[in-house]
Protein backbone atom coordinates (compact mmCIF):
# COMPACT_ATOMS: atom_id res chain seq x y z
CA UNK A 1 143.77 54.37 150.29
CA UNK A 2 140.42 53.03 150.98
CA UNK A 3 137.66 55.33 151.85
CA UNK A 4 134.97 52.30 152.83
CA UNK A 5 135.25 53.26 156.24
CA UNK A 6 134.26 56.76 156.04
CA UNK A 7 132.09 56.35 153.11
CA UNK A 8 128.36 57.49 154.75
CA UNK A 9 130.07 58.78 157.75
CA UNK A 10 127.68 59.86 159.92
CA UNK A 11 129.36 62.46 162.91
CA UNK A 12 126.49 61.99 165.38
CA UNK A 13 126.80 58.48 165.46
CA UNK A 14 130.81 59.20 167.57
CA UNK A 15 128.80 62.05 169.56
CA UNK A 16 130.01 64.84 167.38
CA UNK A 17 128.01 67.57 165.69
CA UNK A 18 128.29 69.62 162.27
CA UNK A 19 127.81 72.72 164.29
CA UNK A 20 129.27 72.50 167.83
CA UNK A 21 132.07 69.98 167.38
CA UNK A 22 132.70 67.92 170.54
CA UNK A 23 130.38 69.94 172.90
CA UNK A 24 127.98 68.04 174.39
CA UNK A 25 124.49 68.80 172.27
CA UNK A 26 121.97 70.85 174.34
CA UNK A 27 123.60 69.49 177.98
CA UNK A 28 121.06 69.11 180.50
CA UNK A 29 120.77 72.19 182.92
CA UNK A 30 119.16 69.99 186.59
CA UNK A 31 118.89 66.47 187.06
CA UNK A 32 115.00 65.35 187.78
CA UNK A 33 113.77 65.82 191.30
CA UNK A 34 115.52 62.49 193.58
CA UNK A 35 118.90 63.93 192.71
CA UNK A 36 117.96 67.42 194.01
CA UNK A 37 120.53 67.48 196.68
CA UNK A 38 123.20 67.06 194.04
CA UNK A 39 122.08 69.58 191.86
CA UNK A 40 121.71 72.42 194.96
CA UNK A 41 124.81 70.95 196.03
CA UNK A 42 126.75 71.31 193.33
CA UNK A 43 125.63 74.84 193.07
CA UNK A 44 127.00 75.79 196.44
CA UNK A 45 130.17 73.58 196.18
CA UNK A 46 132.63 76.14 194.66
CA UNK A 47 131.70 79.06 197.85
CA UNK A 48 131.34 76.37 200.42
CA UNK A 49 134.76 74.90 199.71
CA UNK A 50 136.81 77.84 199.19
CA UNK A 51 135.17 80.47 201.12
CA UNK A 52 133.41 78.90 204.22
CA UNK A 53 135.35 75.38 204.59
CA UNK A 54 131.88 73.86 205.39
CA UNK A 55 131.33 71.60 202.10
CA UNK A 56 132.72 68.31 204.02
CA UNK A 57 130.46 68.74 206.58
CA UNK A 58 127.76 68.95 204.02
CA UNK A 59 128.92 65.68 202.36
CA UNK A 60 129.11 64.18 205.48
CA UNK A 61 125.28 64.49 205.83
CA UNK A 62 124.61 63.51 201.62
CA UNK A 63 122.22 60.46 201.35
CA UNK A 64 124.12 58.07 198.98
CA UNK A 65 121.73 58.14 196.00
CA UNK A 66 121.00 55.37 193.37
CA UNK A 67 122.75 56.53 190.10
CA UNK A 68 121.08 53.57 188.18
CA UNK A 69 117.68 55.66 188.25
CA UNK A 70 119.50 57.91 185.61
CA UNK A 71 118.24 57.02 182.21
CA UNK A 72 119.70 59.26 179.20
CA UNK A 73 122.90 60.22 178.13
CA UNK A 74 122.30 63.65 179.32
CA UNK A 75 121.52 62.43 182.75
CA UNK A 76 124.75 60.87 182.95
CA UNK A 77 126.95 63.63 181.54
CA UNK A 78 124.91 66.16 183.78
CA UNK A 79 125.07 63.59 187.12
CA UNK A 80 128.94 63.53 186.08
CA UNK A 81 129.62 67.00 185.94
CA UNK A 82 127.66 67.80 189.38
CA UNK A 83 129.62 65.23 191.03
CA UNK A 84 132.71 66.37 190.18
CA UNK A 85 131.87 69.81 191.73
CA UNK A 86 130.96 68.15 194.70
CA UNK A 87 134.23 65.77 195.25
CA UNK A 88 136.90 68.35 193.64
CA UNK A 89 135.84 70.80 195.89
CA UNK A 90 135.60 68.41 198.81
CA UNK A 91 139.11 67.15 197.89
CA UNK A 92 141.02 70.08 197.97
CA UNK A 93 138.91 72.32 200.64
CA UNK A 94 141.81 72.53 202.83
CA UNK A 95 144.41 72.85 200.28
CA UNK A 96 147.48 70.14 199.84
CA UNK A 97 148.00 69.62 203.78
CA UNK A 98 144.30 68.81 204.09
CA UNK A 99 143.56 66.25 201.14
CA UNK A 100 141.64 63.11 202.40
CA UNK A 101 142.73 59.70 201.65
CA UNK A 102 139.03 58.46 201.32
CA UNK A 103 136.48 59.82 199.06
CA UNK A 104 133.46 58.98 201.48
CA UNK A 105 130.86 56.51 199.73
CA UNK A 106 128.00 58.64 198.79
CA UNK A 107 130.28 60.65 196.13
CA UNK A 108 132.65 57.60 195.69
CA UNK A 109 130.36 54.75 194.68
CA UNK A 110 128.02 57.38 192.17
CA UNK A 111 130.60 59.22 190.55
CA UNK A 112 132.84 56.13 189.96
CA UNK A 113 128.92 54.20 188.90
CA UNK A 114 128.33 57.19 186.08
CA UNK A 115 131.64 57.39 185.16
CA UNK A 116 132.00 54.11 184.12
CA UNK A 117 128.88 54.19 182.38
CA UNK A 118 129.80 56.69 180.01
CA UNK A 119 133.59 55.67 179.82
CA UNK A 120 135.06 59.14 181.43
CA UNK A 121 137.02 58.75 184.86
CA UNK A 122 135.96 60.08 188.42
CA UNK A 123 137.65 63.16 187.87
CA UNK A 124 137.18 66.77 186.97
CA UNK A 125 138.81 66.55 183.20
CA UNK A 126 137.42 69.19 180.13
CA UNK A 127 134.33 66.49 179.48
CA UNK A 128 132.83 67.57 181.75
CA UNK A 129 134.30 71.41 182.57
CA UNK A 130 133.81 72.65 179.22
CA UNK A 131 132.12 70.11 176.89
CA UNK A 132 129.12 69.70 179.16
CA UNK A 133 129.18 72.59 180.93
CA UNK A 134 127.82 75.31 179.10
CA UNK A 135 125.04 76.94 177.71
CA UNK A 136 123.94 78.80 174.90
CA UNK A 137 121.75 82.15 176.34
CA UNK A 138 119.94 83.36 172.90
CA UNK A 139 119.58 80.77 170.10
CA UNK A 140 118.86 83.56 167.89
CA UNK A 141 121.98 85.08 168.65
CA UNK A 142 125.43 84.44 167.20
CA UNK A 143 127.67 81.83 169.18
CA UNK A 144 130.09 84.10 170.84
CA UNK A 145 131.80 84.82 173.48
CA UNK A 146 128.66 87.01 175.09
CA UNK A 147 126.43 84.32 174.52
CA UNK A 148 127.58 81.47 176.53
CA UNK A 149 127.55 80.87 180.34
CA UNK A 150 128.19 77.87 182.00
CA UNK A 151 125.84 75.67 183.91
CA UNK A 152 128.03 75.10 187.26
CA UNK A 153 130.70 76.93 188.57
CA UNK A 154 132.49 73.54 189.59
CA UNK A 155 135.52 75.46 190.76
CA UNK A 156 136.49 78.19 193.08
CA UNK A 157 136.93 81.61 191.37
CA UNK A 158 133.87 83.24 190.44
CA UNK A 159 133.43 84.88 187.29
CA UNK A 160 136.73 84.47 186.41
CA UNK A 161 136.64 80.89 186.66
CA UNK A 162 133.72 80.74 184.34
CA UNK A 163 135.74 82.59 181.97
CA UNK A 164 137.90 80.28 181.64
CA UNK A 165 135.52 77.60 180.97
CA UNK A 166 133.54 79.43 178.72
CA UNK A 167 136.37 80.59 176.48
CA UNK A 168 137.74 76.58 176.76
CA UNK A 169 134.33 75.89 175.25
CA UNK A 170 134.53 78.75 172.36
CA UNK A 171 137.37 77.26 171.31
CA UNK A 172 135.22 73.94 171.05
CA UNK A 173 132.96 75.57 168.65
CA UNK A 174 135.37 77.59 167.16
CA UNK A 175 137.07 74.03 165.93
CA UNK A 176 133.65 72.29 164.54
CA UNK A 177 133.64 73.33 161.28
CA UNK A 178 137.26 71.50 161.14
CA UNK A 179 135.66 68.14 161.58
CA UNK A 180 133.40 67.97 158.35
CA UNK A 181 136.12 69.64 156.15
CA UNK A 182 138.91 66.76 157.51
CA UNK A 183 136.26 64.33 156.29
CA UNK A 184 135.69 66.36 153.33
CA UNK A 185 139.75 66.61 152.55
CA UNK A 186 140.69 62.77 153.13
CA UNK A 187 137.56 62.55 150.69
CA UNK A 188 138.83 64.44 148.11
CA UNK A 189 142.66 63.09 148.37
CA UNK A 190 141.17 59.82 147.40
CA UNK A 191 139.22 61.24 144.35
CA UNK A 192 142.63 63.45 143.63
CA UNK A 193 139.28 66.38 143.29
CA UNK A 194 142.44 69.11 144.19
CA UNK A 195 139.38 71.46 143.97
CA UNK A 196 137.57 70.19 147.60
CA UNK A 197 140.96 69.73 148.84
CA UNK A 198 142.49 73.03 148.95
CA UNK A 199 139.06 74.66 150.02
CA UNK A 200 139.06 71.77 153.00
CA UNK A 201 142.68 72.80 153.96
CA UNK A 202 141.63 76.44 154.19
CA UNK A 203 138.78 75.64 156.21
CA UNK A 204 140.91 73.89 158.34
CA UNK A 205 143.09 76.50 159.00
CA UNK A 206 140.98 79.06 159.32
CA UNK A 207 138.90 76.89 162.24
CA UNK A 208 142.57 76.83 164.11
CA UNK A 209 142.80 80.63 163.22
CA UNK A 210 140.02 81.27 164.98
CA UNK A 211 140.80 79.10 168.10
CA UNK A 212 143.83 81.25 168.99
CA UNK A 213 142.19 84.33 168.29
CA UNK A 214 139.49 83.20 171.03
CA UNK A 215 142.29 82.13 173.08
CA UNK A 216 143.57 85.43 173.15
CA UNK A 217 140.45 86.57 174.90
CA UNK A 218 141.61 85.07 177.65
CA UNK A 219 143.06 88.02 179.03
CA UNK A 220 139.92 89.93 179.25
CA UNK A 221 138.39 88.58 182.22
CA UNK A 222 140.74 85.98 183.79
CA UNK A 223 143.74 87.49 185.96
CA UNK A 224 146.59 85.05 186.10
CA UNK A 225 147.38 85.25 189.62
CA UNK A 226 143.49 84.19 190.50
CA UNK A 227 144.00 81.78 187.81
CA UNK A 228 147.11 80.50 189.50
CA UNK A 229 146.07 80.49 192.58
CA UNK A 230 142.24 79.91 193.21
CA UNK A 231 141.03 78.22 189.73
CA UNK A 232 143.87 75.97 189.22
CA UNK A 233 144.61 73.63 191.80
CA UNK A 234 141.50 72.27 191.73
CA UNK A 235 142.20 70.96 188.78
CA UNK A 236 144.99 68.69 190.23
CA UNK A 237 144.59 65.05 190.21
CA UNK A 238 146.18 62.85 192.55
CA UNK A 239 148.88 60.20 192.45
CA UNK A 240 152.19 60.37 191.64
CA UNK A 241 155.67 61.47 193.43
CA UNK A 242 154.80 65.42 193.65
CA UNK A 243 151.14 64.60 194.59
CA UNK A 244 149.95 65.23 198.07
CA UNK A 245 148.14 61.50 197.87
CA UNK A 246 151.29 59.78 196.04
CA UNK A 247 149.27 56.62 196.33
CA UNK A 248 145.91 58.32 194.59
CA UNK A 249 142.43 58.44 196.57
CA UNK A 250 140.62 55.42 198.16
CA UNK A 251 136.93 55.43 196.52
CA UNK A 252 134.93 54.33 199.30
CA UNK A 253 133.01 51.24 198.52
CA UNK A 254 133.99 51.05 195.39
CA UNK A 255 138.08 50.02 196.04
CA UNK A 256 139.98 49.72 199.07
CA UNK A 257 143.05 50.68 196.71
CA UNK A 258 143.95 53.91 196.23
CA UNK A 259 143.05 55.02 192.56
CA UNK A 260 145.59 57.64 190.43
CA UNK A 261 144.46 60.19 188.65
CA UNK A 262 145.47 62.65 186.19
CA UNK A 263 143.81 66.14 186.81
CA UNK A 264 141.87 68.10 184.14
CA UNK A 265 144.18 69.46 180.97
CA UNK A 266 143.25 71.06 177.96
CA UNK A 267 145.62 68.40 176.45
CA UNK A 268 142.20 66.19 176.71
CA UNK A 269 140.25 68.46 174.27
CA UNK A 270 139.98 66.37 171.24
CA UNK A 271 140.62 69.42 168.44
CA UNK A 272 143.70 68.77 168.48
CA UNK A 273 144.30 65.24 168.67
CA UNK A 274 142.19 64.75 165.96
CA UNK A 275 143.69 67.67 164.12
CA UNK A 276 147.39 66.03 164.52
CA UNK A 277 145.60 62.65 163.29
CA UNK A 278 144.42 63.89 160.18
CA UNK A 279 147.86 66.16 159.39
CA UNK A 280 149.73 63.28 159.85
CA UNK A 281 151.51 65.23 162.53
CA UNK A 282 153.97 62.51 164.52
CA UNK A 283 155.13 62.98 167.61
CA UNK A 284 157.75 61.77 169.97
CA UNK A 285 157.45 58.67 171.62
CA UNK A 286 157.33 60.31 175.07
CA UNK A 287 154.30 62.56 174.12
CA UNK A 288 152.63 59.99 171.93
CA UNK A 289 152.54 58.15 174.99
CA UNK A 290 151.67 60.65 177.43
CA UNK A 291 148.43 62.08 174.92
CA UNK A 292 147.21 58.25 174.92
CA UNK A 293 147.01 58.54 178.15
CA UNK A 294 144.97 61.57 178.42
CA UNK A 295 143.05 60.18 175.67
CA UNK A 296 141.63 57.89 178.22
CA UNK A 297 139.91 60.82 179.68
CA UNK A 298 137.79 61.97 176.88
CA UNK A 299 134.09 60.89 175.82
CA UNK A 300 134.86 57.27 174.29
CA UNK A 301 133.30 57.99 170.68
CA UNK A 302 135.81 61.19 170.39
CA UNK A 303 138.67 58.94 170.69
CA UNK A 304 137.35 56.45 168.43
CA UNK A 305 136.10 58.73 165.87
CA UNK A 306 139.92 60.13 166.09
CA UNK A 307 141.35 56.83 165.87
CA UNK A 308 139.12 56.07 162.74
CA UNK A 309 140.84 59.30 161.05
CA UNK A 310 144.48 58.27 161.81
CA UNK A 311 144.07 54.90 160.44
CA UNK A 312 142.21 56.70 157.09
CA UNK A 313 144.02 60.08 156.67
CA UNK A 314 145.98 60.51 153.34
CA UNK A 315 146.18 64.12 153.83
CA UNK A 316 149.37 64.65 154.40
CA UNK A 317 150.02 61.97 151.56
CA UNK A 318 148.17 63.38 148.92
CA UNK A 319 150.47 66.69 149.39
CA UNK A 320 153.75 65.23 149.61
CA UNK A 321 153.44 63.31 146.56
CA UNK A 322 152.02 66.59 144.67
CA UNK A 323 155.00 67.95 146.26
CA UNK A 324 157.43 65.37 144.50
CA UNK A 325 155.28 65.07 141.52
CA UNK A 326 156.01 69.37 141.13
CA UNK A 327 152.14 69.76 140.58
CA UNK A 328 150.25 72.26 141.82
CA UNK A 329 152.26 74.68 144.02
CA UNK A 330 148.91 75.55 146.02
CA UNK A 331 147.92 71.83 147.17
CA UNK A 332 151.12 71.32 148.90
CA UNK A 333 151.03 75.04 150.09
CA UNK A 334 147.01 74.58 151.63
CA UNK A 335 148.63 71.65 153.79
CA UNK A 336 151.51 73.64 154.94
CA UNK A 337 149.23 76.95 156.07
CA UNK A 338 147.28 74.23 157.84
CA UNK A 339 150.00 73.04 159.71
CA UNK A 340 151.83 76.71 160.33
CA UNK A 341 148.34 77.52 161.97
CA UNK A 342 148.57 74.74 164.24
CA UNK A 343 151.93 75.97 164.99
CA UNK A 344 151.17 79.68 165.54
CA UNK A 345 148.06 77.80 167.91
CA UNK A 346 150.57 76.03 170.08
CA UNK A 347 152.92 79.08 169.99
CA UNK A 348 150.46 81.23 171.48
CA UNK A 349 149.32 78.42 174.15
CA UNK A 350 152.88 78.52 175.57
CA UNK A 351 152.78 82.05 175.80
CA UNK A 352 149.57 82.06 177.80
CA UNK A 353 150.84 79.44 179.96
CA UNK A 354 153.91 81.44 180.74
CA UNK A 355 151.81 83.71 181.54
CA UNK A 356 148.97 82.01 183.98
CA UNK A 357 151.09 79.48 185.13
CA UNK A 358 155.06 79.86 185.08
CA UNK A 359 155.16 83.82 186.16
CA UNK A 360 152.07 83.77 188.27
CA UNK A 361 154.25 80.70 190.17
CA UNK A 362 157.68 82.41 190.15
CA UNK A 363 156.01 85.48 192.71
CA UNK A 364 156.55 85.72 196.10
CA UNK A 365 152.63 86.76 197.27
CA UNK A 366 151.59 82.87 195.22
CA UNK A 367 149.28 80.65 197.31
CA UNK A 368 151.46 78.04 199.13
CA UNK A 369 148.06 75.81 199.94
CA UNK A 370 149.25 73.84 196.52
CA UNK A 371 152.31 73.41 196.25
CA UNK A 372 151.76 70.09 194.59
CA UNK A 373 150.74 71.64 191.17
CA UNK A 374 153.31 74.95 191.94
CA UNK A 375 154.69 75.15 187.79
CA UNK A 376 153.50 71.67 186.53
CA UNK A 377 150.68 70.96 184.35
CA UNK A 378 147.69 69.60 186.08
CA UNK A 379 147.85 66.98 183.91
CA UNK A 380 150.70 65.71 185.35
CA UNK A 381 153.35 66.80 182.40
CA UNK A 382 156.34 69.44 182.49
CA UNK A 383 154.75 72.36 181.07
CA UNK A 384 157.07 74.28 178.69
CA UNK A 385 159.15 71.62 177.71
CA UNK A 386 156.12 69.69 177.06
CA UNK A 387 154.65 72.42 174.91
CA UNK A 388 157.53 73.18 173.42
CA UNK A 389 158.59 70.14 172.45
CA UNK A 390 154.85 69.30 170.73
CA UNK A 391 155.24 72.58 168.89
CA UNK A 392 158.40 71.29 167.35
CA UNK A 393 157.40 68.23 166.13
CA UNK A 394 154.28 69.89 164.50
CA UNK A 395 156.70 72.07 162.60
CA UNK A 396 158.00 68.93 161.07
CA UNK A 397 155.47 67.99 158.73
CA UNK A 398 155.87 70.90 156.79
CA UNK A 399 156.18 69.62 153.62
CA UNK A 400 159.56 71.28 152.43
């Protein structure tokens, strides 16, 4: 295996950091003073939306701005994030029956402008939820739950629907330290150092360890029925035979077709992807296919950074032939706690979205406003079958 191509790798240069992973580095908290009515709208979208029904009126009356005049990276990320407040919360104000056909031009031509700039879609997706949607309240404190807040609401549900993002973004920086030792263990497979590899596989797991334990905090501030039935659908993307726009949403002035798009998933958070790349963990063709597609929705350097590890991994290599070679019991044995963490991970995912999403739909007092999105991901796949099925194909690169 030939490490040229990682050889001096250098994380910032895919957009990734040593210490908070995939989260966007110090996100920009207002966009400068010509985009003002974005930012206060933005602000307001969430509780005009879901608790007045006055936010199309409000975009009805939105100047249609220049997006070119943003400059910087963080411009773009922040301009992206405030403008899919705006148009999620304009989309689904009225719930399923109410969904407009047209996004009107002054969200419709900036959004789709910015998006295509950075390579993300005119969407709501985690990019811009969680990755650049947070911030850190004490940098002389600890990362931790406590310490983070989130810079927009974006969605109906209050607290509770910060909670969610916040934790989503925990489990971010919970994962970063993952990154550097997956580097660090295709390293040391190709210099057979057994040494770095066995610490790398620990660090590995214990990164994934901590993710579910952070999921698990879940529970503490986010009930599953407001989950369910306030935070949730406005996730939903449009297009498709369920959808309530089975044709997608006309951009105004940007296309006169109607556009499909896959709402925001955790399946586009890039831990795992890149953790399944650098297992070796295979899946079926049907969800191989379906997490390219999601792929599409994630910050373009994540996916190629990702792609760059699946071409180079040899980690699952380097254990199976100390496996068949009868060395070392405990290089085989790091791999496999790696990949049983993983497991346990997507274990405890399907329990949480029995929880949130398949109970909270099965009762009688649910929200019929959505039926569209009623026990199917918002990404568009069958939930529990889904997870399931990626669950089980993790558990087969056990090395046994």
């Amino acid at each position: 295996m030939s490490m040229a191509k990682l050889e001096g790798i250098s994380l910032t240069d895919f957009g990734i950091s040593k210490t908070i992973g995939f989260l966007l580095d110090r996100p920009l908290k207002k966009l400068p003073e010509y985009f003002e009515e974005w930012n206060a709208l933005a602000k307001e979208a969430p509780k005009l939306a879901s608790q007045d029904k006055k936010l199309r009126d409000k975009v009805q009356r939105l100047p249609l701005l220049d997006h070119e005049r943003l400059t910087t990276y963080r411009e773009l990320r922040l301009a992206h994030l405030t403008l899919c407040a705006i148009a999620t919360c304009y989309i689904w104000q009225e719930g399923d029956k109410g969904v407009p056909k047209v996004l009107p031009r002054t969200l419709a031509v900036p959004w789709c402008g910015v998006s295509r700039r950075l390579g993300l879609k005119p969407v709501t997706c985690i990019a811009a939820f969680v990755l650049a949607n947070f911030k850190i309240k004490d940098a002389n404190r600890p990362v931790d739950l406590t310490n983070l807040e989130c810079l927009y609401e974006v969605v109906p549900g209050g607290r509770q629907a910060e909670w969610f993002a916040i934790v989503s973004a925990m489990i971010e920086y919970d994962f970063a330290p993952a990154i550097t030792h997956i580097v660090e263990a295709i390293s040391a497979a190709d210099g057979n150092d057994v040494v770095v590899y066995k610490n790398s596989m620990a660090g590995i797991r214990d990164s994934i360890i901590k993710m579910r334990n952070t999921l698990s905090r879940m529970h503490d501030e986010l009930d599953a029925d407001v989950f369910y039935n306030v935070v949730r659908p406005y996730f939903n993307g449009w297009g498709g035979q369920d959808s309530p726009l089975p044709e997608g949403l006309i951009y105004e002035g940007v296309s006169e077709e109607p556009q499909k798009m896959i709402g925001g998933s955790n399946a586009q958070s890039s831990t795992l992807h890149l953790t399944d790349a650098a297992l070796g963990i295979k899946h079926n063709n049907d969800i191989t296919e379906y997490l390219r597609k999601v792929s599409t929705y994630m910050p373009p350097k994540h996916v190629e950074f990702t792609e760059l590890i699946a071409k180079e991994t040899n980690i699952r290599t380097f254990g199976k032939l100390s496996f068949s070679l009868d060395r070392d019991e405990e290089i085989w044995d790091s791999y496999n706690k790696a990949v049983q963490a993983v497991i346990d991970f997507r274990s405890y995912h399907i329990q949480i979205v029995t929880k949130y999403v398949i109970i909270a739909a099965s009762k009688e007092t649910r929200s019929r406003d959505y039926e569209s999105v009623s026990s199917k991901g918002t990404g568009g796949s069958s939930l529990i079958p889904f997870l399931k099925s990626i669950r089980d194909t993790t558990a087969q690169a056990i090395i046994d």
